[in-house]
PDB file of N, CA and C in Angstrom:
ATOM      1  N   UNK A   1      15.673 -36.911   1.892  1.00  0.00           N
ATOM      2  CA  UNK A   1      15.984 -36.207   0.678  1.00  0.00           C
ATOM      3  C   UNK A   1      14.702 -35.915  -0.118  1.00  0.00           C
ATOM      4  N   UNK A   2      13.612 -36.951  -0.309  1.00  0.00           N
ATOM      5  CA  UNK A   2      12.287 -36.522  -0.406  1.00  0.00           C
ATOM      6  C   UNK A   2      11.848 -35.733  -0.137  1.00  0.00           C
ATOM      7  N   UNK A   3      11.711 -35.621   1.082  1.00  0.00           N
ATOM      8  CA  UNK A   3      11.027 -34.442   1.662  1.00  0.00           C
ATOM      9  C   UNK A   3      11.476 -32.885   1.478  1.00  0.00           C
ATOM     10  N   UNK A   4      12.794 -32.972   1.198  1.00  0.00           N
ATOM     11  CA  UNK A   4      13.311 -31.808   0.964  1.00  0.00           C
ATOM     12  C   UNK A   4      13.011 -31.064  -0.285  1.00  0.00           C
ATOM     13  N   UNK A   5      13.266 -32.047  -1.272  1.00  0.00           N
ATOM     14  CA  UNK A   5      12.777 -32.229  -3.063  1.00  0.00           C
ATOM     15  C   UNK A   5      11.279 -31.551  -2.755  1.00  0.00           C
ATOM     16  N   UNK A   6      10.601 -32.189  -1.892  1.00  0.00           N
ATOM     17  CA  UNK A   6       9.103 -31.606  -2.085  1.00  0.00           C
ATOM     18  C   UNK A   6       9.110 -30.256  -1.357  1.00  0.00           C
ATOM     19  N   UNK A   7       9.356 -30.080  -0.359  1.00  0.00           N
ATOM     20  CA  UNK A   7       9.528 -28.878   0.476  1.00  0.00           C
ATOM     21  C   UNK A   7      10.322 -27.632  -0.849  1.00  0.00           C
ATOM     22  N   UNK A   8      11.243 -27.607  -1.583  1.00  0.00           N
ATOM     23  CA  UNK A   8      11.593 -27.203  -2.147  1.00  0.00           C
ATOM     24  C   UNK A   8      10.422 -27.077  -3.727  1.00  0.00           C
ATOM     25  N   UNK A   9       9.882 -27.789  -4.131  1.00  0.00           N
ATOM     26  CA  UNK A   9       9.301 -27.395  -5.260  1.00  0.00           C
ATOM     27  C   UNK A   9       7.789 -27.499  -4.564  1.00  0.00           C
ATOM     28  N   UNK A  10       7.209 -27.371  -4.059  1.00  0.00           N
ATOM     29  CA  UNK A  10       6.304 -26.457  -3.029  1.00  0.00           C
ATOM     30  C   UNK A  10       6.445 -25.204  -3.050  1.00  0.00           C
ATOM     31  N   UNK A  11       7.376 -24.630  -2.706  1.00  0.00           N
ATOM     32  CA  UNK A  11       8.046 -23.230  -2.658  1.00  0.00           C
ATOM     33  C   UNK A  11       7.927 -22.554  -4.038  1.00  0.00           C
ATOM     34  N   UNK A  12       8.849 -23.309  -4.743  1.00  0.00           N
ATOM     35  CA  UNK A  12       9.211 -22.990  -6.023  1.00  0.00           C
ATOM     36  C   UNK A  12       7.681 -22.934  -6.999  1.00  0.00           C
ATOM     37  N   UNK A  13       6.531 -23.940  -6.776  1.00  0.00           N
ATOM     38  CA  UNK A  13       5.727 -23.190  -7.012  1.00  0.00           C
ATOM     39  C   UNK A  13       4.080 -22.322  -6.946  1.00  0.00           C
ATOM     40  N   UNK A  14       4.287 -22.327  -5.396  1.00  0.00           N
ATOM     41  CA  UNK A  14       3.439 -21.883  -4.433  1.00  0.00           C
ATOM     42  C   UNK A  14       3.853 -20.274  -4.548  1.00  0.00           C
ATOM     43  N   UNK A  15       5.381 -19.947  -4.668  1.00  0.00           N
ATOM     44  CA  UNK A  15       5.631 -18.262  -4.739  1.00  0.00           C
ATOM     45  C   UNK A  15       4.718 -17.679  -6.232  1.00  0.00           C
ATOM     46  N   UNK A  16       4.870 -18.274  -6.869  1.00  0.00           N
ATOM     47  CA  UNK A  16       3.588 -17.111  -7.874  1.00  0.00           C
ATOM     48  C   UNK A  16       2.656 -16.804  -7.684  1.00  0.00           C
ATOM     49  N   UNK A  17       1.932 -17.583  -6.991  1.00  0.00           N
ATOM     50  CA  UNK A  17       0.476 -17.897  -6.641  1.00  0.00           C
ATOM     51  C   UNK A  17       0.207 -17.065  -5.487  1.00  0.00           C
ATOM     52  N   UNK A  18       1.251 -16.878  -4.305  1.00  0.00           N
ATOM     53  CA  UNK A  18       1.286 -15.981  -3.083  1.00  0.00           C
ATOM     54  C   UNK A  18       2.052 -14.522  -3.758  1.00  0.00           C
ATOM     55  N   UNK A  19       2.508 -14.422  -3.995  1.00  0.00           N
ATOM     56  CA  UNK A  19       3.766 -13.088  -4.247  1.00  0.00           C
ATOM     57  C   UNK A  19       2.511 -12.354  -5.098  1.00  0.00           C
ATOM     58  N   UNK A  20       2.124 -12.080  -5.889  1.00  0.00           N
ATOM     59  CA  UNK A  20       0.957 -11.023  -6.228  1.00  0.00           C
ATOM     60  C   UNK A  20      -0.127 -11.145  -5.264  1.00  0.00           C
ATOM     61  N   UNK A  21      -0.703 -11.438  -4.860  1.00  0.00           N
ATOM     62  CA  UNK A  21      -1.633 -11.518  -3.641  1.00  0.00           C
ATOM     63  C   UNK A  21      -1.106 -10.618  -2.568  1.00  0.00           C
ATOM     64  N   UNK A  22       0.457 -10.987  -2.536  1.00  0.00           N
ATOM     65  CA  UNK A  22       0.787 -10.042  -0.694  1.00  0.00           C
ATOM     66  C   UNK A  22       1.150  -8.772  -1.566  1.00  0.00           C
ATOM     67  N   UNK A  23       1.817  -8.722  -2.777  1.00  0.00           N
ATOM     68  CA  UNK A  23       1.769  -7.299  -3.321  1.00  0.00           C
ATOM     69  C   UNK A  23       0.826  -6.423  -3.279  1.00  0.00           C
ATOM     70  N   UNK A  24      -0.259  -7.214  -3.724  1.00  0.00           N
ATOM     71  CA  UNK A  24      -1.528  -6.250  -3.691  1.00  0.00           C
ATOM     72  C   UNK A  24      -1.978  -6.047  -2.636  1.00  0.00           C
ATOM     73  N   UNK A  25      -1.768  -6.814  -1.402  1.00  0.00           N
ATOM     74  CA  UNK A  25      -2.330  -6.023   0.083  1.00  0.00           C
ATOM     75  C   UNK A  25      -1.444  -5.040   0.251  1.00  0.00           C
ATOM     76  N   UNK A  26      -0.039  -5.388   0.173  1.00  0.00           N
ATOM     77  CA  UNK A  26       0.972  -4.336   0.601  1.00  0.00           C
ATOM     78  C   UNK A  26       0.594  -2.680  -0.257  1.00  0.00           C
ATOM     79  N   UNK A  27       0.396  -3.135  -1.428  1.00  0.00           N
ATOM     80  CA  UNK A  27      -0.431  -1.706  -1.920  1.00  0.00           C
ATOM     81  C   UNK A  27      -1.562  -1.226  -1.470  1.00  0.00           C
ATOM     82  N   UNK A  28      -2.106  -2.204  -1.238  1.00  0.00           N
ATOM     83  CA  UNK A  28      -3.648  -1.712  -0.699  1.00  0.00           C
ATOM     84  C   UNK A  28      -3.664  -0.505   0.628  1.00  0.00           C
ATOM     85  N   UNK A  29      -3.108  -1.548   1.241  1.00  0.00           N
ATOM     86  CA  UNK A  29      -2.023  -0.962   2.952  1.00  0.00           C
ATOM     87  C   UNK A  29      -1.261   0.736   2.837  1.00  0.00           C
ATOM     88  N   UNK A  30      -0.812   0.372   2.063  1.00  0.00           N
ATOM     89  CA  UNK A  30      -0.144   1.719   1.612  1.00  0.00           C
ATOM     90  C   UNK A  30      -0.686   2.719   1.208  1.00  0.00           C
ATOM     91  N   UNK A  31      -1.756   2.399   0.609  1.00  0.00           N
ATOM     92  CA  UNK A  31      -2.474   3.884  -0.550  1.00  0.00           C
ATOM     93  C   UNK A  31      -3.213   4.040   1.388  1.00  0.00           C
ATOM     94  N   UNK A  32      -3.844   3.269   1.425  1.00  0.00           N
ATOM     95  CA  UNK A  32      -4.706   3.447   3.179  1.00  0.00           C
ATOM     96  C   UNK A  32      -3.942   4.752   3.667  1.00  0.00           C
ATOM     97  N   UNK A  33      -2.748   3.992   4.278  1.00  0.00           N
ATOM     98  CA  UNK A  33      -2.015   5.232   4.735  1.00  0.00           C
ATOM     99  C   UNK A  33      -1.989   6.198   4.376  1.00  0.00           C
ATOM    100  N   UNK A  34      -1.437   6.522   3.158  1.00  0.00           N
ATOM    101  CA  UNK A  34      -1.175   7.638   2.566  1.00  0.00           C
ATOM    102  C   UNK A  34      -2.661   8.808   2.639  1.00  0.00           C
ATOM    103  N   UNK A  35      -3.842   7.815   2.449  1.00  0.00           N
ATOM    104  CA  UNK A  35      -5.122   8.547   2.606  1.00  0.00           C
ATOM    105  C   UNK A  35      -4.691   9.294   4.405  1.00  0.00           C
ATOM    106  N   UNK A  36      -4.417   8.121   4.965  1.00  0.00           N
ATOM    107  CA  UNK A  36      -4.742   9.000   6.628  1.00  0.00           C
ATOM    108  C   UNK A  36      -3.754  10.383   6.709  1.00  0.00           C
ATOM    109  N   UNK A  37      -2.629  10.286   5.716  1.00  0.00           N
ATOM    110  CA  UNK A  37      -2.143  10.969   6.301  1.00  0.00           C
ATOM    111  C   UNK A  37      -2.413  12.778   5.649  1.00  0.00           C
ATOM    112  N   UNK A  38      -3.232  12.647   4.384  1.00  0.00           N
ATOM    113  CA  UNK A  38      -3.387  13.925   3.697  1.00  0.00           C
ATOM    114  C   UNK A  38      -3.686  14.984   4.693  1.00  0.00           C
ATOM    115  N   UNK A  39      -3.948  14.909   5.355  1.00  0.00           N
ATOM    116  CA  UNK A  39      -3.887  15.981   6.803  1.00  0.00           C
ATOM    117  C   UNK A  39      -3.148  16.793   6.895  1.00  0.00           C
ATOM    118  N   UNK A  40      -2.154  16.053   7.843  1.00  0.00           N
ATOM    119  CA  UNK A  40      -0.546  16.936   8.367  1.00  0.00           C
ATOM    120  C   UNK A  40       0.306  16.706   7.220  1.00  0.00           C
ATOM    121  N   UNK A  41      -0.052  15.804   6.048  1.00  0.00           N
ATOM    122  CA  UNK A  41       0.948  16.511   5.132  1.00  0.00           C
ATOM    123  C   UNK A  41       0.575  17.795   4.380  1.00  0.00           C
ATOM    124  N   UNK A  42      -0.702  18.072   4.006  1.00  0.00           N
ATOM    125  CA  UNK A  42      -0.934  19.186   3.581  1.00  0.00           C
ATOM    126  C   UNK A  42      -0.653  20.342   4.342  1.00  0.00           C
ATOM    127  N   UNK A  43      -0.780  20.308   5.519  1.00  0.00           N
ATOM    128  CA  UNK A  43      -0.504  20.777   6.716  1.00  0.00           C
ATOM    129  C   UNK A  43       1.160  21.344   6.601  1.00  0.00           C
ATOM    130  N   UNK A  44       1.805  20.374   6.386  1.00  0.00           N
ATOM    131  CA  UNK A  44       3.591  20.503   6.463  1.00  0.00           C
ATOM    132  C   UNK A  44       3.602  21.213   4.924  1.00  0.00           C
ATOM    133  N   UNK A  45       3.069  20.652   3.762  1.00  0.00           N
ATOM    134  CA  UNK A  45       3.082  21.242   2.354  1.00  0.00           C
ATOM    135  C   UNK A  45       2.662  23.124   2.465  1.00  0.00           C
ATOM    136  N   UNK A  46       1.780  23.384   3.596  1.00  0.00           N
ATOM    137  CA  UNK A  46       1.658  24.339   2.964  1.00  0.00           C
ATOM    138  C   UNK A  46       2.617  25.446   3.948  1.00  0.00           C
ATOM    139  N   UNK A  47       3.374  24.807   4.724  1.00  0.00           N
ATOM    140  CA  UNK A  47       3.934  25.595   5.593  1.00  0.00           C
ATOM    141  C   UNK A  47       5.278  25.451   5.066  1.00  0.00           C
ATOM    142  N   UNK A  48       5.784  24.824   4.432  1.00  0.00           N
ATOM    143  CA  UNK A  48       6.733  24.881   3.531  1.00  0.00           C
ATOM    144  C   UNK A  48       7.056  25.709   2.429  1.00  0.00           C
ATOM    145  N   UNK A  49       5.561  25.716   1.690  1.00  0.00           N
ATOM    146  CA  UNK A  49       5.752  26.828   0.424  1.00  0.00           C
ATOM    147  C   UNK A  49       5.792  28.067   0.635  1.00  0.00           C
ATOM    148  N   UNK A  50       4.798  28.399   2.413  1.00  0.00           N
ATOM    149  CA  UNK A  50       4.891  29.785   3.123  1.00  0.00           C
ATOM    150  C   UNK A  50       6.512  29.650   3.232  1.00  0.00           C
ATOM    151  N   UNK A  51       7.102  29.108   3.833  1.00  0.00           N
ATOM    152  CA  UNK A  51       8.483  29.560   4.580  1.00  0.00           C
ATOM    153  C   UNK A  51       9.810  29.720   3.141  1.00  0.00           C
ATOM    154  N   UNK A  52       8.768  28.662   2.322  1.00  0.00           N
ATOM    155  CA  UNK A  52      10.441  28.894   0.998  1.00  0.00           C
ATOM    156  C   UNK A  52       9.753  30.718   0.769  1.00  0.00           C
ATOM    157  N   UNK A  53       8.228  31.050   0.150  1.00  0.00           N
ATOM    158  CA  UNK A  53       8.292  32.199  -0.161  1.00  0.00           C
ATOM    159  C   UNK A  53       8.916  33.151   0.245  1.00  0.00           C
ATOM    160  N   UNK A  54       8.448  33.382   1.947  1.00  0.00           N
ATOM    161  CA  UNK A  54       9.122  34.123   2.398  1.00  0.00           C
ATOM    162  C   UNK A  54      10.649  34.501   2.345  1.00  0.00           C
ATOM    163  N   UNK A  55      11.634  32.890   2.395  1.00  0.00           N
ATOM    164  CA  UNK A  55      12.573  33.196   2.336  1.00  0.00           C
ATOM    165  C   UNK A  55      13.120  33.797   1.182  1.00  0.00           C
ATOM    166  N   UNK A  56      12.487  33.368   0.113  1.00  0.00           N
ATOM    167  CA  UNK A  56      12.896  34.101  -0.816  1.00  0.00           C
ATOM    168  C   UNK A  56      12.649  35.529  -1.399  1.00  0.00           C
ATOM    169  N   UNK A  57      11.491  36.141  -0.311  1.00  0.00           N
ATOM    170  CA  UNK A  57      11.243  37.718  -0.613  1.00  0.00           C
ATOM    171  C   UNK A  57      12.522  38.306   0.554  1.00  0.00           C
ATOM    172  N   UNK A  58      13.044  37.508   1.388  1.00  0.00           N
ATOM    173  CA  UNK A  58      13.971  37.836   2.118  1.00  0.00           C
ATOM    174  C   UNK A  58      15.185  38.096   1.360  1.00  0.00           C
ATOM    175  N   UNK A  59      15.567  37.439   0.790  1.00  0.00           N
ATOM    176  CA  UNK A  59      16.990  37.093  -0.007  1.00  0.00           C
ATOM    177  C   UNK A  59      16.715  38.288  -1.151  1.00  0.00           C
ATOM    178  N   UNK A  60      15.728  38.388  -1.854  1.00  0.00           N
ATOM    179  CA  UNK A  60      15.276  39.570  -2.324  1.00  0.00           C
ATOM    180  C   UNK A  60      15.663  40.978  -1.915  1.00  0.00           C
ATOM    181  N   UNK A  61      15.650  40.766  -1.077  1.00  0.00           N
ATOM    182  CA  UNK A  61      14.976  42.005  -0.500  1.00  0.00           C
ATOM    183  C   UNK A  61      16.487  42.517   0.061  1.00  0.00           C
ATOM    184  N   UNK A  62      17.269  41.463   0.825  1.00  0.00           N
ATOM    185  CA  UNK A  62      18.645  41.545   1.068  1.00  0.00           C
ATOM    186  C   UNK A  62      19.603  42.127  -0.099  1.00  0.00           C
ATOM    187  N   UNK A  63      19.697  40.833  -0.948  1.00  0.00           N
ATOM    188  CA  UNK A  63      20.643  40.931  -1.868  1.00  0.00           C
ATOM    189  C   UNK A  63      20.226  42.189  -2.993  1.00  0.00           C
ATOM    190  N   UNK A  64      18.950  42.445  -3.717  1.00  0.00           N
ATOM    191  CA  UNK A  64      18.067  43.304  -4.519  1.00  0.00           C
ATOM    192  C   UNK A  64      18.217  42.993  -5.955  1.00  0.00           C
ATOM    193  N   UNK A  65      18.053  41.547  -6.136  1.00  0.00           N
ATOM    194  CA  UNK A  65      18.455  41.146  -7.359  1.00  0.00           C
ATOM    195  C   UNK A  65      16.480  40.256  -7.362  1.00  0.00           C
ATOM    196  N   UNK A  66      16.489  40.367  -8.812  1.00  0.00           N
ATOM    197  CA  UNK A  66      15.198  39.454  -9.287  1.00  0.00           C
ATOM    198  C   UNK A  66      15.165  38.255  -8.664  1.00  0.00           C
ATOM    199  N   UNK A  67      14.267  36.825  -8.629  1.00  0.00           N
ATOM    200  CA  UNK A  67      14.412  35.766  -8.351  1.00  0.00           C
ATOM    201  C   UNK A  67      14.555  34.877  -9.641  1.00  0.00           C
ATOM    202  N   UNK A  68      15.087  34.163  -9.881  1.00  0.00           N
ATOM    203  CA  UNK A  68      15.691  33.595 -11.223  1.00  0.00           C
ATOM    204  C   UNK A  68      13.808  32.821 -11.881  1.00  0.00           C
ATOM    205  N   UNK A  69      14.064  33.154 -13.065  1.00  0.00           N
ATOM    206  CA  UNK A  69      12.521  32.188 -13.632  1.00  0.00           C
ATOM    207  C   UNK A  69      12.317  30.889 -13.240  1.00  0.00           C
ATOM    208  N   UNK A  70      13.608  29.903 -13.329  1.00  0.00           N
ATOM    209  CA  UNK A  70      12.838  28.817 -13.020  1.00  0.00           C
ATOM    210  C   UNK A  70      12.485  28.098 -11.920  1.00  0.00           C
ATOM    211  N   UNK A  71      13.270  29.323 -10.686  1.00  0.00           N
ATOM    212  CA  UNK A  71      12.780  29.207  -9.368  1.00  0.00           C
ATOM    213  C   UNK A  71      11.267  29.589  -9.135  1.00  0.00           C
ATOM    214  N   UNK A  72      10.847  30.800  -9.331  1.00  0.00           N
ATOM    215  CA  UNK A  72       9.784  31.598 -10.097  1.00  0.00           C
ATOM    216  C   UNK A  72       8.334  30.471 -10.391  1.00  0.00           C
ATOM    217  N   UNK A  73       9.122  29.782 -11.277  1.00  0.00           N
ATOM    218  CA  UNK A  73       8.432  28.853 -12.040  1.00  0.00           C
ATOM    219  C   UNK A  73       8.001  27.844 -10.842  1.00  0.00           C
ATOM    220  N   UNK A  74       8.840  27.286 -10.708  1.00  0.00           N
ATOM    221  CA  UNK A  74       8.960  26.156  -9.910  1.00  0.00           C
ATOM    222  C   UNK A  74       7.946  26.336  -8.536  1.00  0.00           C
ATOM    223  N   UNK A  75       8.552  27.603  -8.149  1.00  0.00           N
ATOM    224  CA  UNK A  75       8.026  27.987  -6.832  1.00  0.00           C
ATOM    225  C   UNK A  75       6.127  28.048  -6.870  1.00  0.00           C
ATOM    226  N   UNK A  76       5.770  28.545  -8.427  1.00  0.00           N
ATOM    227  CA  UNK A  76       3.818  29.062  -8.168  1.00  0.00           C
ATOM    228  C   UNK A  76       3.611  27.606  -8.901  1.00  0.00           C
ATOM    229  N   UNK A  77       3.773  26.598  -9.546  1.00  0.00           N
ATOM    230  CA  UNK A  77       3.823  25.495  -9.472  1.00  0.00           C
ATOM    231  C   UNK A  77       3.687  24.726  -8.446  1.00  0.00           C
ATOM    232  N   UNK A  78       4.931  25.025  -7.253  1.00  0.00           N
ATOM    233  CA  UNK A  78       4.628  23.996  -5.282  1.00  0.00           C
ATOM    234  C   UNK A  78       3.406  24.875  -5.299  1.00  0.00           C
ATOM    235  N   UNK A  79       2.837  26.080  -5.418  1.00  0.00           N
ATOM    236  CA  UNK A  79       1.925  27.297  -4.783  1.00  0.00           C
ATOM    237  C   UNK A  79       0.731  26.170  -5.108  1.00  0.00           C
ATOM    238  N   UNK A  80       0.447  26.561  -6.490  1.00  0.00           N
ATOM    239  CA  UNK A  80      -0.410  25.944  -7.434  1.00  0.00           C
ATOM    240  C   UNK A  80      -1.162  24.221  -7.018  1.00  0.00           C
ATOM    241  N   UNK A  81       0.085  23.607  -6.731  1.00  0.00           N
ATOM    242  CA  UNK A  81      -0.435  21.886  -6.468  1.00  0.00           C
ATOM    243  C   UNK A  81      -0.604  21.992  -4.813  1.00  0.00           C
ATOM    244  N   UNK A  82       0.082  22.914  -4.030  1.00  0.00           N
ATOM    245  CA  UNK A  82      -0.186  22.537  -2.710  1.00  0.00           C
ATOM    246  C   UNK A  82      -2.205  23.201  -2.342  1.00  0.00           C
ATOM    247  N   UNK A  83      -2.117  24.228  -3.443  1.00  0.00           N
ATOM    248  CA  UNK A  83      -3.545  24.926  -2.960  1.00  0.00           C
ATOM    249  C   UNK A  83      -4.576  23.997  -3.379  1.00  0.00           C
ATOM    250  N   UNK A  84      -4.262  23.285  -3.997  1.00  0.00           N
ATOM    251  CA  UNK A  84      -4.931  22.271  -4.904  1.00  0.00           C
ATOM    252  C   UNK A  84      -5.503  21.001  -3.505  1.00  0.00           C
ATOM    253  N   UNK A  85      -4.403  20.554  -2.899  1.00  0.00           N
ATOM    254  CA  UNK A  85      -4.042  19.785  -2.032  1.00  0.00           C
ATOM    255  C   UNK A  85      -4.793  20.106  -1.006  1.00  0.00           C
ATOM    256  N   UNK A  86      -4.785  21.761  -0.765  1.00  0.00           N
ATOM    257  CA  UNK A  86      -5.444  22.095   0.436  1.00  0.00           C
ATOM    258  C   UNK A  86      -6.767  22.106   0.395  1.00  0.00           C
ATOM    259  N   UNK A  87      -7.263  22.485  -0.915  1.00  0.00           N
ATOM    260  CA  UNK A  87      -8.575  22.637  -1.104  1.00  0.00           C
ATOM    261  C   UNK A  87      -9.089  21.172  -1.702  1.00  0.00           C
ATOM    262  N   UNK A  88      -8.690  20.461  -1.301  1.00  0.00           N
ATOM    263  CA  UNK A  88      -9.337  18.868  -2.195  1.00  0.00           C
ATOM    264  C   UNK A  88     -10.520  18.505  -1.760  1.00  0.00           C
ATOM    265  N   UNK A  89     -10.820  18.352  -0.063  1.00  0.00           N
ATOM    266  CA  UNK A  89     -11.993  18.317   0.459  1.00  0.00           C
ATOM    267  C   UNK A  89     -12.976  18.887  -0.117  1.00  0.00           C
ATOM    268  N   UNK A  90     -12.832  20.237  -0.539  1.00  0.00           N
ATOM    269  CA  UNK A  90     -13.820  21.102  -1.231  1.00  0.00           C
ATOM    270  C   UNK A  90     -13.882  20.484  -3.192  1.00  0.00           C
ATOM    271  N   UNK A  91     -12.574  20.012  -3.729  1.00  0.00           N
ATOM    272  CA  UNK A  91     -13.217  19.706  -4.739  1.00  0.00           C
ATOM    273  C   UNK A  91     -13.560  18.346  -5.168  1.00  0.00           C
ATOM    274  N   UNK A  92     -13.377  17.674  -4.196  1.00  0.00           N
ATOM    275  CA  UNK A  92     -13.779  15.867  -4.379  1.00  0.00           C
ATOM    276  C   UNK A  92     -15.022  15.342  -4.403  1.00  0.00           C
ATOM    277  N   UNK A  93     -15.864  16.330  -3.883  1.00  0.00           N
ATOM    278  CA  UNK A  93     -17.378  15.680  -4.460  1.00  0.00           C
ATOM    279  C   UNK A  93     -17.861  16.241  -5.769  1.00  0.00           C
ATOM    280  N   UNK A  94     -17.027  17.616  -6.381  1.00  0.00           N
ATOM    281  CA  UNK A  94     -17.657  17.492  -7.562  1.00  0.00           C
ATOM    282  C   UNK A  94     -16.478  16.698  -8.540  1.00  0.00           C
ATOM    283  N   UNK A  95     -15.329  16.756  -7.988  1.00  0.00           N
ATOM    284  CA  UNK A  95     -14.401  15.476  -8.996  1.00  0.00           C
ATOM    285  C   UNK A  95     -15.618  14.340  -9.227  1.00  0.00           C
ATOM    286  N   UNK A  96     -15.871  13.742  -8.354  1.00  0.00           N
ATOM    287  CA  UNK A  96     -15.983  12.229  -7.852  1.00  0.00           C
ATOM    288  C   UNK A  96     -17.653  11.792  -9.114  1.00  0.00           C
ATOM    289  N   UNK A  97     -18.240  13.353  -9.058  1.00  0.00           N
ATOM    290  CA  UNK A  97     -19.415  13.210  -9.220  1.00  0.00           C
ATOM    291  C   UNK A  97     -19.139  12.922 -10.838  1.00  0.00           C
ATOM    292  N   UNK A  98     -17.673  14.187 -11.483  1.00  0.00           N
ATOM    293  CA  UNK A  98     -18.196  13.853 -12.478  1.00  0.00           C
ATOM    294  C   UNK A  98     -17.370  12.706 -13.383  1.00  0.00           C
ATOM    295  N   UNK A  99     -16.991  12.291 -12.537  1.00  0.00           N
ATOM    296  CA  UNK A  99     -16.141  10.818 -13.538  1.00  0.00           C
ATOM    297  C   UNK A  99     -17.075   9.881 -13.111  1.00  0.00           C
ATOM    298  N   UNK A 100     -18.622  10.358 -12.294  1.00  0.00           N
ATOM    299  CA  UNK A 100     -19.487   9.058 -11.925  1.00  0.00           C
ATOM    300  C   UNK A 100     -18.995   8.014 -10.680  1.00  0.00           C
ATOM    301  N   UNK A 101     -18.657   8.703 -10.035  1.00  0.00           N
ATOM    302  CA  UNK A 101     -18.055   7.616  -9.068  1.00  0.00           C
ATOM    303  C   UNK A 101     -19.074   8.196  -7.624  1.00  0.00           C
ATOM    304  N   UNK A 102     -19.476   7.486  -6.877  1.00  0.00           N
ATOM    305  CA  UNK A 102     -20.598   7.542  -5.451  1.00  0.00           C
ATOM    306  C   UNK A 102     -19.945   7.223  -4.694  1.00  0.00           C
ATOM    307  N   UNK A 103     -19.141   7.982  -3.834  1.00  0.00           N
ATOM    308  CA  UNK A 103     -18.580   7.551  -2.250  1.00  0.00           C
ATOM    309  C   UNK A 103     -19.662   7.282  -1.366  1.00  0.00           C
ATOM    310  N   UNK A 104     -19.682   6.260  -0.040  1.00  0.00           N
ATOM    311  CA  UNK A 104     -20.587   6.033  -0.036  1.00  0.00           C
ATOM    312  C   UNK A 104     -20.572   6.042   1.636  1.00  0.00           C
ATOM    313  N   UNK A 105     -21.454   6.622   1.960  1.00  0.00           N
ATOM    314  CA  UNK A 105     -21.460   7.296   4.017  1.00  0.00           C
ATOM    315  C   UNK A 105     -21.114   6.335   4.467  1.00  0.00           C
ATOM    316  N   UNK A 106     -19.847   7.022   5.529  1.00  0.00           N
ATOM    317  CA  UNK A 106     -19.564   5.786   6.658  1.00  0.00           C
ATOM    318  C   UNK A 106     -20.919   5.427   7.579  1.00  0.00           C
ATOM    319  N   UNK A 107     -20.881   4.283   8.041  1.00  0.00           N
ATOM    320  CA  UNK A 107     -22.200   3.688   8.552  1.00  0.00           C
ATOM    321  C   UNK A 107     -21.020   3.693  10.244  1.00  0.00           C
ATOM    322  N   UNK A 108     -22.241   4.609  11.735  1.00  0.00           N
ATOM    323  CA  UNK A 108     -21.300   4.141  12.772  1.00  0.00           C
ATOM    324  C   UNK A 108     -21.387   2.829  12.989  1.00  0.00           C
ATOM    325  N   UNK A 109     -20.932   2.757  14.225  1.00  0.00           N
ATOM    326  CA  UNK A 109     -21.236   1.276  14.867  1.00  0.00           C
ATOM    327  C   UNK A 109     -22.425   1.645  15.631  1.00  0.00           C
ATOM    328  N   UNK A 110     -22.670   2.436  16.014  1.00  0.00           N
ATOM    329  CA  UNK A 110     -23.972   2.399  16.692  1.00  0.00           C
ATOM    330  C   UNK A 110     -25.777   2.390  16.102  1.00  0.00           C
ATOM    331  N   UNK A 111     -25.286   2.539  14.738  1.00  0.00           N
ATOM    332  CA  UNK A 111     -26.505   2.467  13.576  1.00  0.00           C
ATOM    333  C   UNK A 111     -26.592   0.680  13.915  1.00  0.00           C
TER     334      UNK A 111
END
């Protein structure tokens, strides 16, 4: 029954001390990913905003009615953040430069 008592408040308070620690890898882990994947999602983002446009100069063009504003809206908004998205490579070294921040060259393994 001892042992259990201790096994039990061990737990009880060893979890504070661990539980933010694995949170913060699990975030850490995550943003990682999300970096690898800006690729093919920009990739899928921008082939998306091509295919809604289109469809909607289609439906246009069918039916011959305007496209409603806050589709309109909505739609050069996805335009707006995906071009943004696409072009980030191109604006991240002068972002980076001017909030002062130095990314810093991958070193190979063969250096």
């Amino acid at each position: 029954m001892t042992a259990l008592a201790a096994a039990a408040c061990t737990a009880c308070c060893i979890l504070p001390f661990t539980l933010p620690a694995a949170m913060i890898a699990f975030a850490g882990g995550s943003i990682a990913l999300l970096d690898h994947a800006h690729g093919w999602m920009t990739k899928l983002a921008v082939a998306v905003v091509v295919c809604t446009w289109s469809w909607i100069g289609w439906q246009r063009w069918r039916n011959g009615r305007r496209i409603a504003r806050l589709a309109a809206a909505l739609m050069i908004l996805a335009t707006l953040l995906t071009a943004t998205a696409a072009a980030w490579p191109l604006i991240e070294p002068a972002a980076f430069h001017a909030m002062g921040i130095m990314k810093k060259k991958a070193v190979r393994a063969s250096e």
